[in-house]
Protein backbone atom coordinates (compact mmCIF):
# COMPACT_ATOMS: atom_id res chain seq x y z
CA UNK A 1 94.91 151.23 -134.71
CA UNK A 2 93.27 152.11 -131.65
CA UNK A 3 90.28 150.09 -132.40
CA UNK A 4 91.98 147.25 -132.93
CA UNK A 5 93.62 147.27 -129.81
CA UNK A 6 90.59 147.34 -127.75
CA UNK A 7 89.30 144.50 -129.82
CA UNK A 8 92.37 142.64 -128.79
CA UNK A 9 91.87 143.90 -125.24
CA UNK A 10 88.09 142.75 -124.91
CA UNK A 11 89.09 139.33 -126.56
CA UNK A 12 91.80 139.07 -124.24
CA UNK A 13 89.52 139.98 -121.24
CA UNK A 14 86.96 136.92 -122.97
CA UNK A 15 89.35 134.96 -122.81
CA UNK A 16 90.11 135.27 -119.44
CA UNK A 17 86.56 135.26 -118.09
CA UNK A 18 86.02 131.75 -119.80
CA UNK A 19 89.27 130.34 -118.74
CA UNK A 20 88.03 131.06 -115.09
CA UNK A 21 84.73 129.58 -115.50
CA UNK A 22 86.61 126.62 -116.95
CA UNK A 23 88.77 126.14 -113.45
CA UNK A 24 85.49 126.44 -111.10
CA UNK A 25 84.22 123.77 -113.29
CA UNK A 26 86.82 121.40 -113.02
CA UNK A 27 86.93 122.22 -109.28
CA UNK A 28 83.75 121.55 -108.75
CA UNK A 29 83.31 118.52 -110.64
CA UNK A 30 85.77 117.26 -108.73
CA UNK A 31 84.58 117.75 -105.59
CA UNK A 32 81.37 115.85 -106.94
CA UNK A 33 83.35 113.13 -108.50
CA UNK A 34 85.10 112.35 -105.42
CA UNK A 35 83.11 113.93 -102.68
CA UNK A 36 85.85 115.15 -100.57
CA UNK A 37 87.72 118.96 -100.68
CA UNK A 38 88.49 120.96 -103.97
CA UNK A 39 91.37 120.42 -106.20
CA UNK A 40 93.12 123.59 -104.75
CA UNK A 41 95.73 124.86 -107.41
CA UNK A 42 99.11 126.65 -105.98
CA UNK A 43 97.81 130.12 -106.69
CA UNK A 44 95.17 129.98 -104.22
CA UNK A 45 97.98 127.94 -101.68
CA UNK A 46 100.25 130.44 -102.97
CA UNK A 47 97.74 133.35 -102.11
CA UNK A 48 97.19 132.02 -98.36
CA UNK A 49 100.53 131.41 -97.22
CA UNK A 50 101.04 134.93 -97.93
CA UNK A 51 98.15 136.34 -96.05
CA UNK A 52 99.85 133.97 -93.10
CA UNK A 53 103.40 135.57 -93.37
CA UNK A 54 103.91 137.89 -90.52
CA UNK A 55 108.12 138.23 -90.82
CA UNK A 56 109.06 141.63 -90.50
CA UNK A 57 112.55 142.57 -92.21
CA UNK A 58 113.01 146.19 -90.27
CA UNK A 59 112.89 144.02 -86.75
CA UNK A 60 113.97 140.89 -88.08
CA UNK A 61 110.69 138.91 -86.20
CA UNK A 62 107.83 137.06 -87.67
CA UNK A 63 106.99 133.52 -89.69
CA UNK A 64 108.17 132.75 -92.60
CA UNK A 65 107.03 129.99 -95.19
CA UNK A 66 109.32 127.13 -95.47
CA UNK A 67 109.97 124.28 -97.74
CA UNK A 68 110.51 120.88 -95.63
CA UNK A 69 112.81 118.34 -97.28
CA UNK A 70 113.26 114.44 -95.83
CA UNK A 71 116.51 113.09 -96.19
CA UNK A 72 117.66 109.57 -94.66
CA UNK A 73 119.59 110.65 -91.78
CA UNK A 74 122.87 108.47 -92.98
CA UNK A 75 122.76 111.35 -95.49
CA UNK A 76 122.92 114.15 -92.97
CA UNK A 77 126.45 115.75 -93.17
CA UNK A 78 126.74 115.31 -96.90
CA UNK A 79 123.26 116.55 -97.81
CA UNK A 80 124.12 119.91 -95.01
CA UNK A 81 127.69 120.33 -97.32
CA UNK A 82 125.72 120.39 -100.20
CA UNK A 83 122.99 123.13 -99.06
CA UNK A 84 125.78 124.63 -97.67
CA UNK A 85 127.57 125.18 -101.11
CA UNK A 86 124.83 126.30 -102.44
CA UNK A 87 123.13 128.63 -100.43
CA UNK A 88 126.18 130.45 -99.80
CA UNK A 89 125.96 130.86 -103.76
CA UNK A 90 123.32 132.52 -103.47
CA UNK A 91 121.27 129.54 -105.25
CA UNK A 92 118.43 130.49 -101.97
CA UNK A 93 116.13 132.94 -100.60
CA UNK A 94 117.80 132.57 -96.91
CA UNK A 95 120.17 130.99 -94.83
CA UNK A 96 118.14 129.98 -91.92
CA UNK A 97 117.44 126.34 -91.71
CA UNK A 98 115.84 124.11 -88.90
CA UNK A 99 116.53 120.07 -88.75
CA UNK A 100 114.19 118.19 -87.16
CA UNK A 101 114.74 114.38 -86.19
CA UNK A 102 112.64 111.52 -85.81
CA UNK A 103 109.00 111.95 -84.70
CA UNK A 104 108.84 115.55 -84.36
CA UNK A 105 106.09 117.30 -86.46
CA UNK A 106 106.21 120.34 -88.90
CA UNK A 107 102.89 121.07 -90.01
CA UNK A 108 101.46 117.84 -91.20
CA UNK A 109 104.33 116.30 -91.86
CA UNK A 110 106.36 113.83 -88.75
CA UNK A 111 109.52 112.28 -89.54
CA UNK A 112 109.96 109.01 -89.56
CA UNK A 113 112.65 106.40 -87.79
CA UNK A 114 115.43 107.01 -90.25
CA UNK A 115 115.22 110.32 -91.57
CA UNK A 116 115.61 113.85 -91.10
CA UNK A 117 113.48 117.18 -91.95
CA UNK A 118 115.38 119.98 -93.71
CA UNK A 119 113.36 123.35 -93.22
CA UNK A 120 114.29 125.84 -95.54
CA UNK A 121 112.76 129.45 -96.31
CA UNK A 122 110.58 129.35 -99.09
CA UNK A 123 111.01 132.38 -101.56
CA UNK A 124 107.04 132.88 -101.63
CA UNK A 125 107.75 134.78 -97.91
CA UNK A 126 109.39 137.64 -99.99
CA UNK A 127 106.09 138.06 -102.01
CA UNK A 128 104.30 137.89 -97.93
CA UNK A 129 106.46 140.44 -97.20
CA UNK A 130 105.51 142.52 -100.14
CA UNK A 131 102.00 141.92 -99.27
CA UNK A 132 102.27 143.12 -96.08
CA UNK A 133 103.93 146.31 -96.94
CA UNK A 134 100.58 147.61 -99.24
CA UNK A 135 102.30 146.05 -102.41
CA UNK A 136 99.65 143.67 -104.64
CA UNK A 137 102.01 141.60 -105.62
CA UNK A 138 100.98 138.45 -108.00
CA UNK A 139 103.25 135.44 -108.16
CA UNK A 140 102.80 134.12 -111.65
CA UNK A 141 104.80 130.74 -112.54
CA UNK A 142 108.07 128.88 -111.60
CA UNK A 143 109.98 127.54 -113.94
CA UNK A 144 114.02 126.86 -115.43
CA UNK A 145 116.18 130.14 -116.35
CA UNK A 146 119.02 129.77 -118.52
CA UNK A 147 122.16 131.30 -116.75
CA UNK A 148 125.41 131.68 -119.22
CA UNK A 149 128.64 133.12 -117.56
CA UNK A 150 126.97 133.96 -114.53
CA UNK A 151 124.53 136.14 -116.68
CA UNK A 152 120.62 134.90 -116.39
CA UNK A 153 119.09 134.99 -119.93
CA UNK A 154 115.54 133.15 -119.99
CA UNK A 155 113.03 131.45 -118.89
CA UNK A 156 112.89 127.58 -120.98
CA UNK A 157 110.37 126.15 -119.47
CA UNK A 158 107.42 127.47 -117.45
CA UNK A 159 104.19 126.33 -115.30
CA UNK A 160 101.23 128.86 -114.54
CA UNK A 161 100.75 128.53 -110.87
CA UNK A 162 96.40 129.03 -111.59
CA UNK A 163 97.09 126.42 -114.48
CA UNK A 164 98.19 123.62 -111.67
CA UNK A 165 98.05 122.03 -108.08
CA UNK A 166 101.62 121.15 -108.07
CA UNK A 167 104.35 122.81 -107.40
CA UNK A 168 106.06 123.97 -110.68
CA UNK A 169 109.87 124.01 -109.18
CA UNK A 170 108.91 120.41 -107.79
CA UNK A 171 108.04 119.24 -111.22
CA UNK A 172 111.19 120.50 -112.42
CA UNK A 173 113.33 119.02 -109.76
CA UNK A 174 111.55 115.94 -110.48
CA UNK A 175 112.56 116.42 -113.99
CA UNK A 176 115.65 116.41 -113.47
CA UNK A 177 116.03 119.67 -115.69
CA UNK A 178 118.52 121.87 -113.52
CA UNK A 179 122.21 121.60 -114.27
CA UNK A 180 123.44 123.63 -110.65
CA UNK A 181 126.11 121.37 -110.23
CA UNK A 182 127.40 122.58 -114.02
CA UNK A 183 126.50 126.09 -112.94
CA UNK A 184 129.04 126.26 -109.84
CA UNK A 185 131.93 124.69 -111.65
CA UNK A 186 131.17 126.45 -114.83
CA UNK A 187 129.27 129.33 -114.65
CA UNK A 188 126.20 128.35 -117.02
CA UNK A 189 123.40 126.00 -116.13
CA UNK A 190 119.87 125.68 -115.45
CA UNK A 191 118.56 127.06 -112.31
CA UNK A 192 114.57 126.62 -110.08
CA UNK A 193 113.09 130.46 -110.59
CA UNK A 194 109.45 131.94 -109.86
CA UNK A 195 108.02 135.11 -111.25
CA UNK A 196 105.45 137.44 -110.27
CA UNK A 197 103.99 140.92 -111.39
CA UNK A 198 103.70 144.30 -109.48
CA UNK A 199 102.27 147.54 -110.39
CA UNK A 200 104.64 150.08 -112.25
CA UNK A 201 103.14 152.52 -109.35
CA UNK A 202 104.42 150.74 -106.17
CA UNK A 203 107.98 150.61 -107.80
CA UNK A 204 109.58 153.04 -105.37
CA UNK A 205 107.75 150.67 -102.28
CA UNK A 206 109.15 147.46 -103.90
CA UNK A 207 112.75 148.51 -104.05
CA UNK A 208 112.75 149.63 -100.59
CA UNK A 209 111.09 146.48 -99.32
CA UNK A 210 113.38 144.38 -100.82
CA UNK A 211 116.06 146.26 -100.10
CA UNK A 212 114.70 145.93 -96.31
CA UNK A 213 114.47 142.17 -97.11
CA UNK A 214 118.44 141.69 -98.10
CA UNK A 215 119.48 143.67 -95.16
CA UNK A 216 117.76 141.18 -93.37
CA UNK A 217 119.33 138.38 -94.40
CA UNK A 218 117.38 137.38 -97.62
CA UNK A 219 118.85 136.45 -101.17
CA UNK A 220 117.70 135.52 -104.39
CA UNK A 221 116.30 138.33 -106.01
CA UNK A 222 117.45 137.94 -109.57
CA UNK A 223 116.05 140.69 -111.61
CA UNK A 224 113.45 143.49 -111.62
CA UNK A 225 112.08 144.78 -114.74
CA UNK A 226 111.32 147.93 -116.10
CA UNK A 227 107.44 148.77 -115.93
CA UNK A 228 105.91 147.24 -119.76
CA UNK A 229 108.95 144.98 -120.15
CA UNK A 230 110.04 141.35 -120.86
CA UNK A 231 111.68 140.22 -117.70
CA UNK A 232 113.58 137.12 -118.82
CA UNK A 233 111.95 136.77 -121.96
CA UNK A 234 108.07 136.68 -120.13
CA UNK A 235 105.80 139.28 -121.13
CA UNK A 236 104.06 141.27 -117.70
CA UNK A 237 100.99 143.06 -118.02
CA UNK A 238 100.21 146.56 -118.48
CA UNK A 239 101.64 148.82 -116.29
CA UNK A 240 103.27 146.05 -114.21
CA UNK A 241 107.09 145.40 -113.50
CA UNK A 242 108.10 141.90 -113.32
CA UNK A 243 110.20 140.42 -110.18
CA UNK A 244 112.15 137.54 -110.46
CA UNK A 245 113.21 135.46 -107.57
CA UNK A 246 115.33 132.15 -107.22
CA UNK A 247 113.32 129.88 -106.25
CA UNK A 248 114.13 128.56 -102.68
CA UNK A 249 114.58 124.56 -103.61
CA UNK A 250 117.43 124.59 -105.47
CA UNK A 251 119.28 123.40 -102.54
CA UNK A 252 117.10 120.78 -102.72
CA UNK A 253 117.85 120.20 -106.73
CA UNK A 254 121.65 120.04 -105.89
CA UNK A 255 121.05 117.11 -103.74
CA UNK A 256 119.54 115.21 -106.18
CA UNK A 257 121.94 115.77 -108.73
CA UNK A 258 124.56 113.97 -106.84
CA UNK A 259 122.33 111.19 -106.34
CA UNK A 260 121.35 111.42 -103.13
CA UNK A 261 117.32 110.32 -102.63
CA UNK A 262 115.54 113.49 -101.21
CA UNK A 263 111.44 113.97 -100.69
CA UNK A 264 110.88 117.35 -101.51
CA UNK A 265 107.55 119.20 -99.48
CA UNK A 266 107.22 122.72 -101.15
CA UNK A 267 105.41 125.52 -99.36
CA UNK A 268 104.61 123.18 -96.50
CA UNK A 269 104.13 125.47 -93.65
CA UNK A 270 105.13 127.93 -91.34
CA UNK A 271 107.80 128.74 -89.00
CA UNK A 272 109.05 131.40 -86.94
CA UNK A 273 112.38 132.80 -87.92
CA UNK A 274 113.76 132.85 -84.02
CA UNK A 275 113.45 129.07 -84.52
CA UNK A 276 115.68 128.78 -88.05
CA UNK A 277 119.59 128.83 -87.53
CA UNK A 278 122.07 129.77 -89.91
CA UNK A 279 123.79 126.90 -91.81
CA UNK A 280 127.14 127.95 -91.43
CA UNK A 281 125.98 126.89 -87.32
CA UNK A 282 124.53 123.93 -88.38
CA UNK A 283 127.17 122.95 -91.14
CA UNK A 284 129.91 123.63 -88.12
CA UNK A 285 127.96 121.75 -85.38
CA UNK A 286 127.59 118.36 -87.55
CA UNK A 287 131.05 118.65 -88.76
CA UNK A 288 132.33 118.08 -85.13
């Protein structure tokens, strides 16, 4: 039995190698094809917007990543409602937004006569955070989890973040496969979700970091694993624990499902927290 185990593990290992191989070859022929930059897939984006996170949850300073939504700015006070609702759910990984108004810039992106820019905190800062406490942590995939009765049950659909250069929440949300509306009035539905791994050793580290992280004002963390376990109905490796965190667009998902047009920009860039306000302040401000 052992034997055959290893096998498995050095075809698994195989299979890995060549799968790698195969991505630098597509990257590269790319880069030939069109002579201009790399395909970059959202691991490796994924991978530097951590290294960039410097938010500290213990004194509550640092930058965070954020998502930056465009909205046309008739839109404004019914499109802050909605985010509203639903990050007070708990449908978010913070409640510090920014709005910014025409032709001011965030990160490459300036608004435009018309429109607004919605930043919200991405939930990738949690795994920066992580990072920056000693903890390897891998983000794996994003994809839709099944909630029924307020209970999450599993992943339905799911997008390697090393097997793409889009977002996999975005594609989703593009998709049009959430149901949060249905999930507020109802209790089941269809929510954005992304998953990484940890190792089984830093367990003790993780739980305090994240526990840091909520006293802080972060949400969102759905559900740890047990070290060797299916978390959500997604194997983890060996000697990893799984962490599952709501993905930080579903705000963004809401919107659309009442209609409303909204450009979605995940994992744009970076902002310090001092300059994100709560949206109870904002909510209260526009509603004047």
């Amino acid at each position: 039995m052992k034997i055959g185990n290893w096998k498995l593990e050095i075809m698994l290992i195989q299979d890995y190698l060549i799968y790698k191989l195969y991505i630098e070859f597509v990257t590269r022929r790319a880069l030939l094809k069109n002579n201009g930059p790399p395909l970059q897939f959202m691991s490796s984006k994924i991978e530097d917007l951590m290294f960039r996170t410097t938010f500290d949850p213990l004194t509550g300073e640092g930058d965070v990543i954020v998502n930056i939504s465009l909205i046309d700015e008739k839109d404004l006070t019914d499109v802050v409602n909605i985010f509203k609702m639903a990050i007070m759910s708990g449908l978010s990984a913070s409640p510090y937004v920014k709005l910014f108004h025409e032709n001011e810039e965030i990160g490459d992106i300036v608004v435009e006569k018309g429109k607004v820019g919605i930043a919200t905190v991405c939930s990738i800062t949690i795994d920066g955070v992580l990072l920056k406490a000693g903890i390897p942590v891998n983000p794996i995939l994003g994809g839709i989890v099944q909630i029924k009765k307020g209970t999450p049950v599993r992943f339905t659909d799911i997008l390697m973040y090393a097997s793409t250069t889009i977002d996999p929440l975005d594609v989703f949300v593009s998709q049009k496969q959430t149901s949060i509306i249905q999930l507020l009035e109802t209790g089941s539905g269809n929510i954005l979700v992304n998953l990484r791994e940890a190792p089984m050793a830093a367990r003790n580290d993780i739980e305090r970091t994240l526990s840091d992280m909520m006293d802080a004002g972060f949400s969102g963390i759905l559900e740890v694993s047990e070290p060797n376990t299916r978390i959500l109905d997604v194997p983890v490796k060996r000697d990893y624990l799984g962490i599952a965190v709501i993905g930080g667009t579903n705000p963004m998902a809401v919107v659309q499902e009442y209609g409303i047009p909204i450009q979605i920009n995940a994992m744009s860039t970076m902002i310090n927290i001092d300059n994100l306000i709560h949206i109870n302040e904002i909510a209260a401000a526009i509603g004047k």
